[in-house]
Protein backbone atom coordinates (compact mmCIF):
# COMPACT_ATOMS: atom_id res chain seq x y z
CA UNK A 1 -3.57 -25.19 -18.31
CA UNK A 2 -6.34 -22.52 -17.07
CA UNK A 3 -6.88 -19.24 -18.07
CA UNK A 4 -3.31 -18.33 -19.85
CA UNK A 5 -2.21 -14.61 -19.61
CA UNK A 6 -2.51 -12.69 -23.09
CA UNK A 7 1.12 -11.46 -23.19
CA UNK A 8 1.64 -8.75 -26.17
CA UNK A 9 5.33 -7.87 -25.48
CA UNK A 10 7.30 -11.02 -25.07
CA UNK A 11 9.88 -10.69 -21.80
CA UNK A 12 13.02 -8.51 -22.45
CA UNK A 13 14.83 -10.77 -19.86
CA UNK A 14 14.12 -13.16 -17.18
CA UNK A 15 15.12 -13.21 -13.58
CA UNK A 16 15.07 -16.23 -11.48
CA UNK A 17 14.73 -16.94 -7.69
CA UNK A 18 15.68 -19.75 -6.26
CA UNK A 19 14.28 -21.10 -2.79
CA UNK A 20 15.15 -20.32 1.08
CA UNK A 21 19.24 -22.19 1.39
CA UNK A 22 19.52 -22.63 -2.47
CA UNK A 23 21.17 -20.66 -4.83
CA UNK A 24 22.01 -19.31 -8.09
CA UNK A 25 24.43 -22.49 -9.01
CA UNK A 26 21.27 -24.76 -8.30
CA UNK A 27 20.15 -27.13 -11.29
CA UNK A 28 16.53 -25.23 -11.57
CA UNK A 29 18.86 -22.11 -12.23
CA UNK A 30 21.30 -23.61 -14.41
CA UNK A 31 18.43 -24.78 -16.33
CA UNK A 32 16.74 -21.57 -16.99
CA UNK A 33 19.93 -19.64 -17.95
CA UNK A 34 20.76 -22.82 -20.69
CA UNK A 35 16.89 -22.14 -22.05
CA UNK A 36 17.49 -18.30 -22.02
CA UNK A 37 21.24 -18.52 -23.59
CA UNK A 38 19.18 -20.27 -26.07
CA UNK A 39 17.11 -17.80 -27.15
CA UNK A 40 19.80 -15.01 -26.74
CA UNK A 41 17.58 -13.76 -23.71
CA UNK A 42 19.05 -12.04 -20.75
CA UNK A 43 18.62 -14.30 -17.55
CA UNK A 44 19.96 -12.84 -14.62
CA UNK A 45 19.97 -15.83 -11.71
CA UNK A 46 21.11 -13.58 -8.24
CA UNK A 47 22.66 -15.77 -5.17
CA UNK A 48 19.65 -14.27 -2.72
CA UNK A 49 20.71 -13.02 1.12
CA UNK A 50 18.89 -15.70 3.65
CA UNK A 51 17.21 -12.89 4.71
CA UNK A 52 13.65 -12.21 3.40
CA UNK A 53 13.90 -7.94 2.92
CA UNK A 54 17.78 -8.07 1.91
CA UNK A 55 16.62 -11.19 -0.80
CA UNK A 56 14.08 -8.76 -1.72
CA UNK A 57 15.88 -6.02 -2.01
CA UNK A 58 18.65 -8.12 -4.23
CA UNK A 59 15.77 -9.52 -6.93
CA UNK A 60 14.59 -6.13 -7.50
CA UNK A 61 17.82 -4.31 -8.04
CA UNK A 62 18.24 -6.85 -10.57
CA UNK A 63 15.65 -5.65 -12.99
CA UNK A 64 17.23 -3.09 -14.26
CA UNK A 65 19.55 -5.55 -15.88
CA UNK A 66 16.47 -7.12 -17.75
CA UNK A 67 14.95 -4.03 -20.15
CA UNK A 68 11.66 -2.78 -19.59
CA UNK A 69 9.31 -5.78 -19.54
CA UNK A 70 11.37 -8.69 -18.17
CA UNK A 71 9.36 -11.60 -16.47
CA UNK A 72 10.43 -13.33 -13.00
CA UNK A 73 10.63 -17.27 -12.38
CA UNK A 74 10.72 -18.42 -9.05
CA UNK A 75 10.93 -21.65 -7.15
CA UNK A 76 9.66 -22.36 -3.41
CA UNK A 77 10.60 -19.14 -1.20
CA UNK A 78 12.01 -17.46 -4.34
CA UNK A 79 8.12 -18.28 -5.59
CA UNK A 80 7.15 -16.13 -2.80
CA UNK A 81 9.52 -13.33 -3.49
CA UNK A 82 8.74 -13.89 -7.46
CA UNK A 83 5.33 -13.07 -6.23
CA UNK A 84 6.34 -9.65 -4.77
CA UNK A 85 8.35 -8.69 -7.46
CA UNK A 86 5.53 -9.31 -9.79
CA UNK A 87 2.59 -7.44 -7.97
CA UNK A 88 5.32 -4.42 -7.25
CA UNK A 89 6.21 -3.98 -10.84
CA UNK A 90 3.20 -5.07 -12.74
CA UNK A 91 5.51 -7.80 -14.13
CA UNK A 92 4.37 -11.61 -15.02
CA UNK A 93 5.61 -14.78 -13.54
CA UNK A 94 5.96 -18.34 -13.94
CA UNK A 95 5.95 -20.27 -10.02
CA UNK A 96 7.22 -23.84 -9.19
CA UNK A 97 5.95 -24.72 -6.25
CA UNK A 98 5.54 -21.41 -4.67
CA UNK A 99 5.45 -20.99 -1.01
CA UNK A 100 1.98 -19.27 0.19
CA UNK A 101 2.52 -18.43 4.01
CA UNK A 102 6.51 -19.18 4.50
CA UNK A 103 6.32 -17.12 7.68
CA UNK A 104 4.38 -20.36 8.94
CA UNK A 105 6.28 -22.65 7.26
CA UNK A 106 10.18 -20.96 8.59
CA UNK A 107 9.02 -20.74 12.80
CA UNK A 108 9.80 -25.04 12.78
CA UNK A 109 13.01 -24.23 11.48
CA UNK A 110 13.71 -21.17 14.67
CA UNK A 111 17.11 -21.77 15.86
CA UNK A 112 18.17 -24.27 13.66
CA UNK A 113 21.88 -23.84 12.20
CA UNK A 114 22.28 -23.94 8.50
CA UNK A 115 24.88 -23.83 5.64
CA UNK A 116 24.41 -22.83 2.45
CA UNK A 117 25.40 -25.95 0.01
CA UNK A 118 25.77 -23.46 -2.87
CA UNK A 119 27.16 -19.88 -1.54
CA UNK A 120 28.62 -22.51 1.93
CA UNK A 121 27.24 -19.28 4.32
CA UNK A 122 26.38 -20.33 7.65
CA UNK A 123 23.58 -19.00 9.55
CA UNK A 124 20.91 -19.37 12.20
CA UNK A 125 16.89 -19.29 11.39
CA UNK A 126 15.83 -16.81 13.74
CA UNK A 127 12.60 -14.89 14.95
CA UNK A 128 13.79 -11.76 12.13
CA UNK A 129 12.93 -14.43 9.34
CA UNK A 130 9.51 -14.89 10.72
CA UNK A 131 8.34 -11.27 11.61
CA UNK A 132 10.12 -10.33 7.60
CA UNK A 133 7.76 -12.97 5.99
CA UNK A 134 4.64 -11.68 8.10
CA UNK A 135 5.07 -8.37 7.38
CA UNK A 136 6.05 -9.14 3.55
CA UNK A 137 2.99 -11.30 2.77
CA UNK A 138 0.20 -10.35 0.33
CA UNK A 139 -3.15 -10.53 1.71
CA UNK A 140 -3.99 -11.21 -2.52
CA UNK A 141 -2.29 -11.47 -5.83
CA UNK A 142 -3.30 -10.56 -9.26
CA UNK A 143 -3.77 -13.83 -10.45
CA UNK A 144 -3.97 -12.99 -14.32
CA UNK A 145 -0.11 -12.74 -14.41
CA UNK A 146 0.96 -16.40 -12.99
CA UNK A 147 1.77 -19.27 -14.54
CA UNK A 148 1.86 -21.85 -11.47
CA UNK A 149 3.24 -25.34 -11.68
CA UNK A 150 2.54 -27.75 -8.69
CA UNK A 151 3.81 -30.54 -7.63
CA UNK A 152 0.98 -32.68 -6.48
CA UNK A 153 3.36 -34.97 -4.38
CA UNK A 154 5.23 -32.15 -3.15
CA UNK A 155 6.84 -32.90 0.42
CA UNK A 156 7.41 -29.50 1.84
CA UNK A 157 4.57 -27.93 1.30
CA UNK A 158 0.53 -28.30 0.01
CA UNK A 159 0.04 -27.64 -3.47
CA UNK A 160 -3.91 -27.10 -2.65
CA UNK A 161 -2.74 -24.12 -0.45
CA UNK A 162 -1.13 -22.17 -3.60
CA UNK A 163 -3.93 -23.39 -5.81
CA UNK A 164 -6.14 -21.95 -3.26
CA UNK A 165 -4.19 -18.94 -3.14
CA UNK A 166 -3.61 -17.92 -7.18
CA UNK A 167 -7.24 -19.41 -7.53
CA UNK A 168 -7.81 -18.44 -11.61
CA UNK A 169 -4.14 -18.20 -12.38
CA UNK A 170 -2.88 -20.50 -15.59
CA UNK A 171 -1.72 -23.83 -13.74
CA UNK A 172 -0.05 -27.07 -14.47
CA UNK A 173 -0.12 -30.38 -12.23
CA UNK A 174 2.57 -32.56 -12.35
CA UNK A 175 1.31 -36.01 -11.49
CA UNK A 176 3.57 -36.85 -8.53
CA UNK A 177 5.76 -33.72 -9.15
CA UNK A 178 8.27 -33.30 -5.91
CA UNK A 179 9.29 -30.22 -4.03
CA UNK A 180 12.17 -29.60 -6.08
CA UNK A 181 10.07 -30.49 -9.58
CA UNK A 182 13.24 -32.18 -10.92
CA UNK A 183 11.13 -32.37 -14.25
CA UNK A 184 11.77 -28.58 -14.65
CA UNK A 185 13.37 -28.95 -18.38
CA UNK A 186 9.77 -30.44 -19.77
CA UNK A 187 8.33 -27.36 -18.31
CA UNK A 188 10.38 -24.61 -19.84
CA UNK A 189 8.73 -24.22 -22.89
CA UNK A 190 5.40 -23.64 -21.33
CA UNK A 191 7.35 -21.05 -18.64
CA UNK A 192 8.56 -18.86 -21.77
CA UNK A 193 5.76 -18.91 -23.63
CA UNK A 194 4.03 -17.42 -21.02
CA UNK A 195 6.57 -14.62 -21.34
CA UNK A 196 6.01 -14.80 -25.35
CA UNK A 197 8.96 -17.05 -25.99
CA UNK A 198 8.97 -20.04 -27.99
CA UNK A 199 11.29 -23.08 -27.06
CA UNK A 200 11.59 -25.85 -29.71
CA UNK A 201 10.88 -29.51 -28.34
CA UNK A 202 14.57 -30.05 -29.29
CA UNK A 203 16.11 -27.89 -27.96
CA UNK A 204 14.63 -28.68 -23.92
CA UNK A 205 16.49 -31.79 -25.70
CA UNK A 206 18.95 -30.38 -25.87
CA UNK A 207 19.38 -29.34 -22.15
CA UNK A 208 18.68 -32.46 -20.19
């Protein structure tokens, strides 16, 4: 790990995102509201609109639930909207496998149909997802508030282009790590703590 944030308030909640067609009932989501229930910690894990604004708008209505300081968590596109929520409100987050330039990665999926194997909405990827992600994109992030753990045999997307991107952010390879970083739960401790929380080696135990 490189260059861990100081934090001097530890999180008064956490909110997760999950990624573009997941959801709140997803086993990355389920996870972090077991670790948070286990630390009495608010966790607040939203079922995001497929659109980019409306998911937007969602995550940030959702802070108020958190206190004053809460930290966001956010996996693939919900990395990318973690991202926004962080630089907006000056909050930290932890990102698995964030996406860096989704508008590129959503125009091979224009005009394909998809359902929803969570929520089981049905929709169509069109041109609106595209021209949202342009528009939404940083040009550059603060990289002093990210914790970033990569995947480095991630099959959707590059983890060199997100360590590119968060260049001098704390960061974590997972040797062989896929997209959906199914070893999430040995991770946890080292997300929280990066919000000032401290999870016991049992108790991740505890939650595989």
């Amino acid at each position: 790990m490189l260059n861990a944030m100081q934090v001097s308030t530890p999180a008064s909640g956490i909110l997760y995102l999950h990624g573009f067609n997941s959801g709140s009932a997803s086993p990355k989501a389920a996870l972090m509201r077991a670790a948070c229930e286990h630390l009495s910690l608010p966790c607040v894990t939203p079922q995001l609109p497929h659109r980019p604004d409306r998911a937007l708008a969602v995550a940030e209505a959702c802070l108020d639930e958190l206190g004053m300081a809460p930290m966001v968590v956010g996996s693939s596109m919900g990395g990318f909207l973690a991202t926004l929520v962080a630089e907006r409100h000056d909050l930290p987050a932890a990102l698995i496998n964030p996406a860096v330039a989704p508008a590129r990665l959503v125009t091979a999926w224009i005009g394909e149909a998809l359902v929803n194997p969570y929520s089981g909405e049905r929709f169509q990827v069109e041109e609106a997802h595209r021209r949202e992600l342009e528009v939404l994109t940083p040009e550059r992030v603060t990289p002093w508030r990210y914790l970033l753990l990569l995947g480095t045999a991630d099959e959707t997307l590059d983890a060199r282009d997100a360590w590119a991107f968060y260049r001098g952010a704390a960061s974590i390879l997972h040797p062989g790590g896929d997209h959906g970083f199914s070893a999430l739960a040995d991770y946890l401790p080292a997300i929280l703590a990066h919000g000032g929380h401290s999870l016991s080696v049992g108790a991740v135990a505890s939650l595989r």
